[in-house]
C-alpha atoms as a PDB file:
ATOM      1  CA  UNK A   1     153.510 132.127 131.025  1.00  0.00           C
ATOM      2  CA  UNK A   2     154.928 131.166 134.431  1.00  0.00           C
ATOM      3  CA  UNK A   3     152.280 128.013 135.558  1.00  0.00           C
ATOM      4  CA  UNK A   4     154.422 124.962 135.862  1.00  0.00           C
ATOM      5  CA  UNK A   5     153.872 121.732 136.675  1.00  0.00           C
ATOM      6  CA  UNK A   6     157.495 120.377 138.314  1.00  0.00           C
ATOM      7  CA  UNK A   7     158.533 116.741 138.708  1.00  0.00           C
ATOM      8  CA  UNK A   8     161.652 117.055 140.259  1.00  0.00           C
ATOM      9  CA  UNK A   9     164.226 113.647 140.853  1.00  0.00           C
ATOM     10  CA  UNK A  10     162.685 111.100 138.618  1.00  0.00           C
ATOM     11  CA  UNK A  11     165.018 108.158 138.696  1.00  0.00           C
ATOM     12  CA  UNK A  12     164.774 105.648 136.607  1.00  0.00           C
ATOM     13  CA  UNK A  13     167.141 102.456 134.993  1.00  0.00           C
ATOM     14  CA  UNK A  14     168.638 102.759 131.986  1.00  0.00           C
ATOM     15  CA  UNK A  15     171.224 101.966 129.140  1.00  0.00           C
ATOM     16  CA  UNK A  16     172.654 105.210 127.489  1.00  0.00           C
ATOM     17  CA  UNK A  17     175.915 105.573 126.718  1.00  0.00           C
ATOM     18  CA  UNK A  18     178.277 105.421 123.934  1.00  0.00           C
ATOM     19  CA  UNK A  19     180.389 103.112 125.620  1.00  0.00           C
ATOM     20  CA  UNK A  20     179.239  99.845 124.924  1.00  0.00           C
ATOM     21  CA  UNK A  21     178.939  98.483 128.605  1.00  0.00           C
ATOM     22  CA  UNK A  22     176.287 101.531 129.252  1.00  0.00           C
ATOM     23  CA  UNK A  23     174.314 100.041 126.375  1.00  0.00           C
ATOM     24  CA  UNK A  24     174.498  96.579 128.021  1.00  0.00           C
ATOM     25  CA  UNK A  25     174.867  97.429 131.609  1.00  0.00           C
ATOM     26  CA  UNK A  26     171.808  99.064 133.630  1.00  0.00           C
ATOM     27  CA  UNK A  27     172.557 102.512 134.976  1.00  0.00           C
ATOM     28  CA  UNK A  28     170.713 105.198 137.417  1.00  0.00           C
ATOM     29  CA  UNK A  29     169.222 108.512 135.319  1.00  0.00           C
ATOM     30  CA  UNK A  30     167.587 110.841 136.688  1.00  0.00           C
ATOM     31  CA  UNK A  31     165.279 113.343 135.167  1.00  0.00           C
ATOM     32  CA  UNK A  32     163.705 116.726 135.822  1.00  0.00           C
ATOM     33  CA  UNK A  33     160.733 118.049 133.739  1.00  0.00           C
ATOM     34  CA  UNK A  34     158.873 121.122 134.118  1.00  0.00           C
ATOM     35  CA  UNK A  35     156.156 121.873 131.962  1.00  0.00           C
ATOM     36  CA  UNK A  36     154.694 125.164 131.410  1.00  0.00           C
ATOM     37  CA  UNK A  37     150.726 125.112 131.293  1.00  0.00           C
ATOM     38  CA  UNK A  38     147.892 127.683 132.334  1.00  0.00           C
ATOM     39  CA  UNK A  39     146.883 126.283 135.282  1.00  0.00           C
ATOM     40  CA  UNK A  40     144.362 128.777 136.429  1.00  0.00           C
ATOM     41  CA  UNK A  41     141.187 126.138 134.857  1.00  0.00           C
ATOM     42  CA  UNK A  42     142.376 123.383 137.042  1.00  0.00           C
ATOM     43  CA  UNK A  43     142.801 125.568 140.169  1.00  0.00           C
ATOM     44  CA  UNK A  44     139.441 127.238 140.118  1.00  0.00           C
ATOM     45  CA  UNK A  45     137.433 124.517 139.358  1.00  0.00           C
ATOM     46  CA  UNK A  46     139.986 122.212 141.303  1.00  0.00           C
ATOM     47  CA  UNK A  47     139.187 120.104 138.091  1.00  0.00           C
ATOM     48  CA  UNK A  48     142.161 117.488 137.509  1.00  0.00           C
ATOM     49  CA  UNK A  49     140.549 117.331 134.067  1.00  0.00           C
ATOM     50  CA  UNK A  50     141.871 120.624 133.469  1.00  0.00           C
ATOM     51  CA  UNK A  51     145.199 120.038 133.772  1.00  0.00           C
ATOM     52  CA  UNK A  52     148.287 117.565 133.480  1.00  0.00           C
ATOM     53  CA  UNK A  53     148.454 114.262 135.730  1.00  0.00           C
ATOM     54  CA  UNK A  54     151.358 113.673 137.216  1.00  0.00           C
ATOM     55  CA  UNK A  55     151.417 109.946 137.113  1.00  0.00           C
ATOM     56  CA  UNK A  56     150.839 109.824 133.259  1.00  0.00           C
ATOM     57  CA  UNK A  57     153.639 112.205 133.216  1.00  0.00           C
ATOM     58  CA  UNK A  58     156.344 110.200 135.454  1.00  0.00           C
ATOM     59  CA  UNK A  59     154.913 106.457 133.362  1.00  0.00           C
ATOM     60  CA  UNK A  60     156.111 108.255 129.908  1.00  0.00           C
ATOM     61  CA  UNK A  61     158.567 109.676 130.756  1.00  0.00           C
ATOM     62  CA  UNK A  62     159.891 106.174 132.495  1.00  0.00           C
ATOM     63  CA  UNK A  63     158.893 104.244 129.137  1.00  0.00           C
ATOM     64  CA  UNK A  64     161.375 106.045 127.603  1.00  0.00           C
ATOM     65  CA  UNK A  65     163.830 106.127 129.821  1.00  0.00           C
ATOM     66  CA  UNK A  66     163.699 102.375 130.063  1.00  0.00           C
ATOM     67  CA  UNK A  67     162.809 101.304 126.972  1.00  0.00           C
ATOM     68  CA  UNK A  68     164.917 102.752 124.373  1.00  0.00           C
ATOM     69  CA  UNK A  69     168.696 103.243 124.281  1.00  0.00           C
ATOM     70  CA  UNK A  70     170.202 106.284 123.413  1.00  0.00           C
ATOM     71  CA  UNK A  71     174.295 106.985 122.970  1.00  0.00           C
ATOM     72  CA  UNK A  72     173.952 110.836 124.275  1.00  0.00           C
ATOM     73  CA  UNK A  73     172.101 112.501 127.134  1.00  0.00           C
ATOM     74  CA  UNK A  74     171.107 115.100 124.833  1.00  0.00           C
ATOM     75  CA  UNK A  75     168.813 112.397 122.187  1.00  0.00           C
ATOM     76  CA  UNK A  76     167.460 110.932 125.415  1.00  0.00           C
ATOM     77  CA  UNK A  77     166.501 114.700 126.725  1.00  0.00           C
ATOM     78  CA  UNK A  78     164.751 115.495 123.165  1.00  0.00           C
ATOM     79  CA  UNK A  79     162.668 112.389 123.312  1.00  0.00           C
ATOM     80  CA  UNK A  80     161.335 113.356 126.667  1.00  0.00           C
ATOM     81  CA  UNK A  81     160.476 116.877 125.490  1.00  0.00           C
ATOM     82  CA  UNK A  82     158.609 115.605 122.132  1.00  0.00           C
ATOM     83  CA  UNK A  83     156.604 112.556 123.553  1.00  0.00           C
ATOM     84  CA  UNK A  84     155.541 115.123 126.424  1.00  0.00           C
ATOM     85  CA  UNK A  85     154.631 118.002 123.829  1.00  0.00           C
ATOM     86  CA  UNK A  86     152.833 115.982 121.629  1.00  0.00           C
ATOM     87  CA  UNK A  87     150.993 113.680 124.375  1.00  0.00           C
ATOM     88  CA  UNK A  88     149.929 116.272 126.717  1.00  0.00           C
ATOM     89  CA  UNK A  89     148.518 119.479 126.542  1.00  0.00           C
ATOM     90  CA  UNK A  90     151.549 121.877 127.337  1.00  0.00           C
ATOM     91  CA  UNK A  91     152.559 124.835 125.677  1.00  0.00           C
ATOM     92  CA  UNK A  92     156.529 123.992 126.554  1.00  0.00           C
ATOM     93  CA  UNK A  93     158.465 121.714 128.595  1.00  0.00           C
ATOM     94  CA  UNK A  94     162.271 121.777 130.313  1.00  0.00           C
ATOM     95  CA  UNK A  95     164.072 118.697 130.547  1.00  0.00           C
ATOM     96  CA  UNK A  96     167.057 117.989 132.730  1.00  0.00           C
ATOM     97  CA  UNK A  97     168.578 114.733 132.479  1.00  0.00           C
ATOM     98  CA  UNK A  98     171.253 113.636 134.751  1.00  0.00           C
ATOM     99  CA  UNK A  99     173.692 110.854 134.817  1.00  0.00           C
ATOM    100  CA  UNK A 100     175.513 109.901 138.550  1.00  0.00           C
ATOM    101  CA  UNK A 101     178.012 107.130 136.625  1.00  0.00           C
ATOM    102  CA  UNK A 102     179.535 109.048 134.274  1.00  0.00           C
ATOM    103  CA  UNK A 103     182.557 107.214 133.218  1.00  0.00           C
ATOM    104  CA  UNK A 104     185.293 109.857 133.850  1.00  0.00           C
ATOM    105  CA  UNK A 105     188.909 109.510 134.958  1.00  0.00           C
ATOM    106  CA  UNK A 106     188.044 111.868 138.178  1.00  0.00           C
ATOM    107  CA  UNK A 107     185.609 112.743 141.160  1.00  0.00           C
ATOM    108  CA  UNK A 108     182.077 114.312 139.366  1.00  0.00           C
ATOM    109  CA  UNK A 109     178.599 114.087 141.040  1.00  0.00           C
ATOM    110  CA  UNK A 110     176.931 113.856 137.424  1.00  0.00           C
ATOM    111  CA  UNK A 111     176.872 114.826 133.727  1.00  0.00           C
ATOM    112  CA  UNK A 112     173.961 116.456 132.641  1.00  0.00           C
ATOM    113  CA  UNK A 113     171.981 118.582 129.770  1.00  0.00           C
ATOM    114  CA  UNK A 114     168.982 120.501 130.313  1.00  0.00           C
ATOM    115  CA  UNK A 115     167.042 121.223 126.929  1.00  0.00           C
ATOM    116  CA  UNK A 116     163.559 123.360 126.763  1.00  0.00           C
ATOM    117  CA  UNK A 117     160.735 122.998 123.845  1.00  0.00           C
ATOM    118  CA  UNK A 118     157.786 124.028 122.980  1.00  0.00           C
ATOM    119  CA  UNK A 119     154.886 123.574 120.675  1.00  0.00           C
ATOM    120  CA  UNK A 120     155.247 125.282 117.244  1.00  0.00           C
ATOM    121  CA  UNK A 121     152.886 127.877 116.009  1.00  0.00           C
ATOM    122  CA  UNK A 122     150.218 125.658 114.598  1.00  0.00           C
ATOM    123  CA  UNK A 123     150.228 123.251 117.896  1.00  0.00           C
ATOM    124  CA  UNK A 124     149.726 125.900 120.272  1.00  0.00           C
ATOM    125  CA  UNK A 125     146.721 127.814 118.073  1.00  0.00           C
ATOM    126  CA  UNK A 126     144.844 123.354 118.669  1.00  0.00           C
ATOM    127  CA  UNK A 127     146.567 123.275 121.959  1.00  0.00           C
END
C-alpha cells in the first residue's frame, strides 16, 4: 500500500540518554512518523472519520516523548511505533527519531534511527 499519512519535524522536550545529565537535563527530539493507511474512504467521502487525525497523532506521540525516559533512541522509536499501531487504525508505521545534542567529541547535525512496524497477521485481518 502506498497511502500515507506524514508528520514530518515533530519536536518535542525530552530526557533520553544514557548519560545521566540527558536523563536529568531537558533536550530537543525530533520525530518523523509516517503511517501507511488506505486512504481512499476518507478522500471520497472527505469523511475525517475515515481516517487518522493528525492532532491525536502529534498529542501521543508527544506523551511519550515527554513523559517517559528512555536510555536509547532506538526504545524511544519502538514505543512510538507500538502505541501508534495499537491506538490507531494503521496497517504500519515509520518512525524517525532524531537527536540535535548528541554528546559527541566533534561537529554532527544529529543522531538518529528510523525503525518501521506493522500490525501482525491477526491485527490487520480486525484492523
Amino acid at each position: 500500500m502506498s497511502d500515507r499519512i506524514v508528520l514530518h519535524n515533530m519536536v518535542f522536550q525530552g530526557r533520553h540518554g544514557v548519560l545521566e545529565r540527558e536523563q536529568r537535563e531537558l533536550q530537543p527530539f525530533e520525530v518523523d512518523v509516517e503511517l501507511i493507511l488506505n486512504l481512499q474512504p476518507a478522500a471520497v467521502d472527505d469523511d475525517l472519520t475515515k481516517t487518522v487525525d493528525y492532532a491525536a497523532v502529534f498529542d501521543h506521540v508527544r506523551q511519550i516523548v515527554e513523559s517517559t525516559s528512555f536510555r536509547l533512541l532506538e526504545a524511544l522509536a519502538e514505543a512510538i511505533a507500538h502505541e501508534l499501531l495499537t491506538g490507531f487504525p494503521i496497517a504500519e508505521v515509520d518512525v524517525r527519531v532524531r537527536k540535535p545534542r548528541v554528546p559527541i567529541d566533534g561537529q554532527i547535525d544529529y543522531a538518529g534511527v528510523e525503525i518501521r512496524r506493522q500490525r501482525s497477521g491477526a491485527d490487520r485481518q480486525r484492523g
